[in-house]
C-alpha atoms as a PDB file:
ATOM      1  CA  UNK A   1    -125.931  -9.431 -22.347  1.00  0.00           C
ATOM      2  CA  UNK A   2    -126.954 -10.162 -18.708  1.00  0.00           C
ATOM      3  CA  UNK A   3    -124.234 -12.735 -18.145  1.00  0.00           C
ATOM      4  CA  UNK A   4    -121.433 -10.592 -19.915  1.00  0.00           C
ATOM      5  CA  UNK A   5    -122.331  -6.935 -20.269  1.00  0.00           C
ATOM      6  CA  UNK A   6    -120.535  -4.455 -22.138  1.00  0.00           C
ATOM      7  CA  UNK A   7    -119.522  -2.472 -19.620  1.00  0.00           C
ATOM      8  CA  UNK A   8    -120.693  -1.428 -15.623  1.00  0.00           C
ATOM      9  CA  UNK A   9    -123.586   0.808 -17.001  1.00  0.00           C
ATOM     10  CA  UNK A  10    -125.229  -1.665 -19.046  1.00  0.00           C
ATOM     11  CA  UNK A  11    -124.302  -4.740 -16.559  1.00  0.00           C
ATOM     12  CA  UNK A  12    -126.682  -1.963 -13.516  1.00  0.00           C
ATOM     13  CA  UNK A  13    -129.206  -1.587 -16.654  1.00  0.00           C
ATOM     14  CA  UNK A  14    -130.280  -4.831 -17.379  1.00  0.00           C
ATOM     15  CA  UNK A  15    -130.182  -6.047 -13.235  1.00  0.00           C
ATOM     16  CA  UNK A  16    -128.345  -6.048  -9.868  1.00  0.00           C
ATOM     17  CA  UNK A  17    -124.986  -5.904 -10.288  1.00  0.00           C
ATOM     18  CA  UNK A  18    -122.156  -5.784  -7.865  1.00  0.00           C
ATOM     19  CA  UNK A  19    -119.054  -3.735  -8.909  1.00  0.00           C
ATOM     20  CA  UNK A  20    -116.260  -4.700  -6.584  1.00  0.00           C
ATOM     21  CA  UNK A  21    -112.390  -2.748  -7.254  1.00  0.00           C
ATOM     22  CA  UNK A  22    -109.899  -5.354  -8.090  1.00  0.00           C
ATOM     23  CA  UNK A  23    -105.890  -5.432  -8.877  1.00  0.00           C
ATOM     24  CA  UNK A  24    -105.078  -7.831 -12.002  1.00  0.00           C
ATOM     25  CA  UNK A  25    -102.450 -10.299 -10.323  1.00  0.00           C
ATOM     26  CA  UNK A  26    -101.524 -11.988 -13.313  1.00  0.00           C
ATOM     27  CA  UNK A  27    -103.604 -14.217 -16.299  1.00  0.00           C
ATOM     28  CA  UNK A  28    -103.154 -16.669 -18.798  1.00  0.00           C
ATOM     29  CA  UNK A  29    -105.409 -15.939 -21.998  1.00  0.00           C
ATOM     30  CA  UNK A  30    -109.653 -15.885 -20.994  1.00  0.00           C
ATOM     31  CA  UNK A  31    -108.452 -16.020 -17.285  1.00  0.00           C
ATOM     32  CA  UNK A  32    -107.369 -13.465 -15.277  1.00  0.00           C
ATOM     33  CA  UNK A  33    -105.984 -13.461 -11.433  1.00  0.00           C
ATOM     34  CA  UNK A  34    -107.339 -10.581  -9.607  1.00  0.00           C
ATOM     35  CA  UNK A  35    -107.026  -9.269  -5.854  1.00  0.00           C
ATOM     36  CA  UNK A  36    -109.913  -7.684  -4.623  1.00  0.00           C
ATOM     37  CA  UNK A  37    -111.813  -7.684  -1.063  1.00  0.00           C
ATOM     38  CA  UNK A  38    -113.224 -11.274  -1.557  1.00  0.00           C
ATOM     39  CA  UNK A  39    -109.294 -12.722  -1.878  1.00  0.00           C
ATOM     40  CA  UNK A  40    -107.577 -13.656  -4.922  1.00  0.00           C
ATOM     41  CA  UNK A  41    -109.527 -14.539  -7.868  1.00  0.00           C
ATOM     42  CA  UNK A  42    -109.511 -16.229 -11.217  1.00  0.00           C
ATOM     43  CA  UNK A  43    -111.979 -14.663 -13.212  1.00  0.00           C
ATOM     44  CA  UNK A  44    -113.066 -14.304 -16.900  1.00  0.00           C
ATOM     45  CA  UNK A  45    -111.418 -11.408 -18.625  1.00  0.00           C
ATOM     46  CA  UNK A  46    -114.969 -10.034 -19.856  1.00  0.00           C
ATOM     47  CA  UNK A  47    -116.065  -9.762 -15.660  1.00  0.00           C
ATOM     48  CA  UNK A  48    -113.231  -6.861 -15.630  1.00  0.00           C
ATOM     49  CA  UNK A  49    -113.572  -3.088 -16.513  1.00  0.00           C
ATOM     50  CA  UNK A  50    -111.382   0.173 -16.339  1.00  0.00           C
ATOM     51  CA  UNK A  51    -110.691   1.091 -12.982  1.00  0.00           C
ATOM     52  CA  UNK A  52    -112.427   3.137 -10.626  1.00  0.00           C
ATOM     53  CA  UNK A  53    -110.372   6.341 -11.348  1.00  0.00           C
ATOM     54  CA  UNK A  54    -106.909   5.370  -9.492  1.00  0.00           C
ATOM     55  CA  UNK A  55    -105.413   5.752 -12.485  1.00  0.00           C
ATOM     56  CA  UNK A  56    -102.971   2.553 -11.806  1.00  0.00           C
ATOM     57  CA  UNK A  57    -102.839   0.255 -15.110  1.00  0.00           C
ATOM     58  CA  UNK A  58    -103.903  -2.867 -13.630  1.00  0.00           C
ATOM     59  CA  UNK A  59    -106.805  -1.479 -11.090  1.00  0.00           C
ATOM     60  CA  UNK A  60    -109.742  -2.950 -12.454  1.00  0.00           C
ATOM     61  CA  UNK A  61    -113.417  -3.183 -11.414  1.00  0.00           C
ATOM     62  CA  UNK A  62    -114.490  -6.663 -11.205  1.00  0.00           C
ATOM     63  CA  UNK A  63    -118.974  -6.897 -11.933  1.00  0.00           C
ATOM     64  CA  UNK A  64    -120.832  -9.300 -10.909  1.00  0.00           C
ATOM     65  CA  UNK A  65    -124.518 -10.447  -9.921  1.00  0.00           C
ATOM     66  CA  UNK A  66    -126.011 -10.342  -6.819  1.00  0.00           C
ATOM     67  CA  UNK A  67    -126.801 -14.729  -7.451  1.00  0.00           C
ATOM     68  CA  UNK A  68    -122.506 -15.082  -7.948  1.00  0.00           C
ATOM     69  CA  UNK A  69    -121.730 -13.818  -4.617  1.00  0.00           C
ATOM     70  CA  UNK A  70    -123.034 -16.669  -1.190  1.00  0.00           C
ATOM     71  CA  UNK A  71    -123.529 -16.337   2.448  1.00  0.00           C
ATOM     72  CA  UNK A  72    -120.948 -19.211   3.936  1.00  0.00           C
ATOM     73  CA  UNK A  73    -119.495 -20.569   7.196  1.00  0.00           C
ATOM     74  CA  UNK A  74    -116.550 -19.462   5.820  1.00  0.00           C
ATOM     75  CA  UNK A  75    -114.953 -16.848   3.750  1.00  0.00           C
ATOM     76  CA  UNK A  76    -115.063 -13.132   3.619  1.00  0.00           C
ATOM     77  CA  UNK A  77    -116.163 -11.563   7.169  1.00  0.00           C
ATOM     78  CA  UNK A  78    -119.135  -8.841   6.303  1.00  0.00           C
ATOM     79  CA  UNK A  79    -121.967  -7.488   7.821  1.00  0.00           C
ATOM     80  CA  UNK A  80    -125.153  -7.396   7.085  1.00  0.00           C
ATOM     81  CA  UNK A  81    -126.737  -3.410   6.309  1.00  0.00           C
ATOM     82  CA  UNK A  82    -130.016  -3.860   4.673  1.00  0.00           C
ATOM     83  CA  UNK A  83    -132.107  -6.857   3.198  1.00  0.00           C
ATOM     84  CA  UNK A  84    -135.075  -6.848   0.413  1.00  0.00           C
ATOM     85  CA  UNK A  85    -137.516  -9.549   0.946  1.00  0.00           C
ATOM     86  CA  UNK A  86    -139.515 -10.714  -1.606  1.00  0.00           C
ATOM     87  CA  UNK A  87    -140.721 -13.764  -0.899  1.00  0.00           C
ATOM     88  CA  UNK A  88    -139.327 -16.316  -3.019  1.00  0.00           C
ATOM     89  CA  UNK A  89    -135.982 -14.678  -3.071  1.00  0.00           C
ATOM     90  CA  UNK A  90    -134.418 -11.469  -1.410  1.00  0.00           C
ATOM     91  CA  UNK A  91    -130.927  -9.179  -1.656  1.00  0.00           C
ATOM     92  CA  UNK A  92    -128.766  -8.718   1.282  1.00  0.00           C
ATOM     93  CA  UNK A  93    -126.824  -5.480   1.095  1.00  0.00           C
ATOM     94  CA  UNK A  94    -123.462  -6.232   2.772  1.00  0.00           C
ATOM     95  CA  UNK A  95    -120.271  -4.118   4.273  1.00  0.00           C
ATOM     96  CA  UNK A  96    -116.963  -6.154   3.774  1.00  0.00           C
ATOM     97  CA  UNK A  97    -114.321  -4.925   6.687  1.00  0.00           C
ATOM     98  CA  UNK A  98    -112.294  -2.363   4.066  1.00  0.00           C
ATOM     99  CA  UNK A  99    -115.845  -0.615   3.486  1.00  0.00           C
ATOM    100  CA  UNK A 100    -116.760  -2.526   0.179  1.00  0.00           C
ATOM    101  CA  UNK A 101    -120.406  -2.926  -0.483  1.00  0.00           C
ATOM    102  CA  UNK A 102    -121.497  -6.062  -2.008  1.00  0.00           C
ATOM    103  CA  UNK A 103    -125.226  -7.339  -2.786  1.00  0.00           C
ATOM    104  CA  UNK A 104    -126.388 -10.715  -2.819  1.00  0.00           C
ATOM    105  CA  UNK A 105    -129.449 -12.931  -3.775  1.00  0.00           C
ATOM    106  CA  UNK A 106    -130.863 -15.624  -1.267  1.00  0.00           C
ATOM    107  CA  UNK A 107    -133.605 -17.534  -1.234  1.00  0.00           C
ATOM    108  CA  UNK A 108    -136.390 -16.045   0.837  1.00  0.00           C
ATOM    109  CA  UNK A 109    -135.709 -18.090   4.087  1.00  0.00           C
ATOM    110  CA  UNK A 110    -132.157 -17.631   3.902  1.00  0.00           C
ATOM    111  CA  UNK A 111    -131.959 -13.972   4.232  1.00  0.00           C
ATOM    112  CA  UNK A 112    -130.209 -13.028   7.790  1.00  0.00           C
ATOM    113  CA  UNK A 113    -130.993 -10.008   9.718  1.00  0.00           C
ATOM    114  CA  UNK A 114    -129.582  -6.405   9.354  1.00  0.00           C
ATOM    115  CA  UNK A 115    -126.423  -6.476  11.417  1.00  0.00           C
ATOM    116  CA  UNK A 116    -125.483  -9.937  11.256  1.00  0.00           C
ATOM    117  CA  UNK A 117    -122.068 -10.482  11.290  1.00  0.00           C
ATOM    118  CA  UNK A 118    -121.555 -13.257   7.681  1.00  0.00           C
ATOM    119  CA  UNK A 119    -119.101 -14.385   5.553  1.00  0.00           C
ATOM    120  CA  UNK A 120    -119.385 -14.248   1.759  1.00  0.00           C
ATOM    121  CA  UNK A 121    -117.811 -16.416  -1.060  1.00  0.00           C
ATOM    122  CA  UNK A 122    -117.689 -15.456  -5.054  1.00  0.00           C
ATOM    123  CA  UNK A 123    -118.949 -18.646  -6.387  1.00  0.00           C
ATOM    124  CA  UNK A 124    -117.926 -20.826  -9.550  1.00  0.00           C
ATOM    125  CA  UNK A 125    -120.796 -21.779 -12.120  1.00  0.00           C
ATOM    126  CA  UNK A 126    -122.409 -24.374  -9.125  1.00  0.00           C
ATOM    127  CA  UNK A 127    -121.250 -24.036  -5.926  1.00  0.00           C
ATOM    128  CA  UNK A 128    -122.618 -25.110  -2.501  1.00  0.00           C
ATOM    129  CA  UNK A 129    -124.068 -22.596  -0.090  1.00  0.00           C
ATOM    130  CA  UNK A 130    -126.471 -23.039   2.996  1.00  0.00           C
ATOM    131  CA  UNK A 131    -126.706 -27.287   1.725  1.00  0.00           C
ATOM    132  CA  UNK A 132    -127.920 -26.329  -1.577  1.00  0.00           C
ATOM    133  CA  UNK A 133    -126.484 -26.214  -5.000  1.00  0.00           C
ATOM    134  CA  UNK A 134    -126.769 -22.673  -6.725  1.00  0.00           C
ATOM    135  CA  UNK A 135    -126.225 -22.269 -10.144  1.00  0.00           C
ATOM    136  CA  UNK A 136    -125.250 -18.469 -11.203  1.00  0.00           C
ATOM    137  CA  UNK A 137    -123.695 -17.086 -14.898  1.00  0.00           C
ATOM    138  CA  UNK A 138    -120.838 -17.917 -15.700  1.00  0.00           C
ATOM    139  CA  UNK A 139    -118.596 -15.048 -14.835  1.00  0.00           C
ATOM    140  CA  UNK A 140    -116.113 -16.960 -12.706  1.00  0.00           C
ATOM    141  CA  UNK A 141    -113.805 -19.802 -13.261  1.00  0.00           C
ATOM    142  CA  UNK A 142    -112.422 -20.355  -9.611  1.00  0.00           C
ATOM    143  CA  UNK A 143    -110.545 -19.280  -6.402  1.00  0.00           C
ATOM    144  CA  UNK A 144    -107.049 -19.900  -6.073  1.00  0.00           C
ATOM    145  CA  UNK A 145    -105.394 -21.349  -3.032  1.00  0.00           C
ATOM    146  CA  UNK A 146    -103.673 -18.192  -1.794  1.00  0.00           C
ATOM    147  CA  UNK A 147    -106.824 -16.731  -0.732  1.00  0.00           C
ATOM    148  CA  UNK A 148    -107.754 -19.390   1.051  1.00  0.00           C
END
């Protein structure tokens, strides 16, 4: 259930989630090719959800976890609004450029201050951010070249 709710409400019920609007580019069975403030994506079908009210047939809302989005050198400019610390970990509350709000989880020490100006990355099932290897559910598959 955490890793593939049923839908947005149940995904914000049972944790942090991050709902992010998306355009379906294109798929090819399980995988889907989505636009959406982070660049273009190849997701899992069961990350996607009706739109947020556009009423266009392939607007989409794309929900993830807070521990599938990273702070990088490079990728999507945002900046920071708000952090949580808790110690061992912490949530960054960030502002992409076209107004989207994201949330992500760090590790304690990682966690910049409100107003930074970041990048953030939706990452695979491992990916490498801050010289570490994350792990997070396994919502994404990968992201394509064009975004890059």
């Amino acid at each position: 259930m955490y890793a593939r709710p049923v839908d947005p409400a149940a995904a914000a019920f049972l944790g942090e989630s991050v709902e992010i609007p998306c355009r379906v580019h294109g798929g090819d069975g399980d995988l889907v090719e989505v636009d959406c403030p982070l660049g273009r994506l190849r997701v899992l079908s069961s990350a996607l959800f009706d739109g947020l009210g556009t009423g266009a047939t392939d607007d989409r809302t794309l929900v993830l976890r807070p521990e599938q989005l990273a702070i990088v050198d490079d990728g999507t400019p945002a900046t920071v609004c708000a952090t949580s610390f808790f110690g061992h970990d912490g949530l960054v509350r960030l502002r992409v450029v076209d107004g989207t709000p994201l949330l992500v989880r760090l590790e304690g020490r990682d966690i910049p201050p409100v107003g930074s100006a970041v990048h953030v990355l939706a990452i695979t099932g491992a990916a490498e951010a801050g010289g570490r290897v994350r792990a997070a559910p396994p919502l994404f598959a990968e992201r394509t070249r064009s975004s890059a």
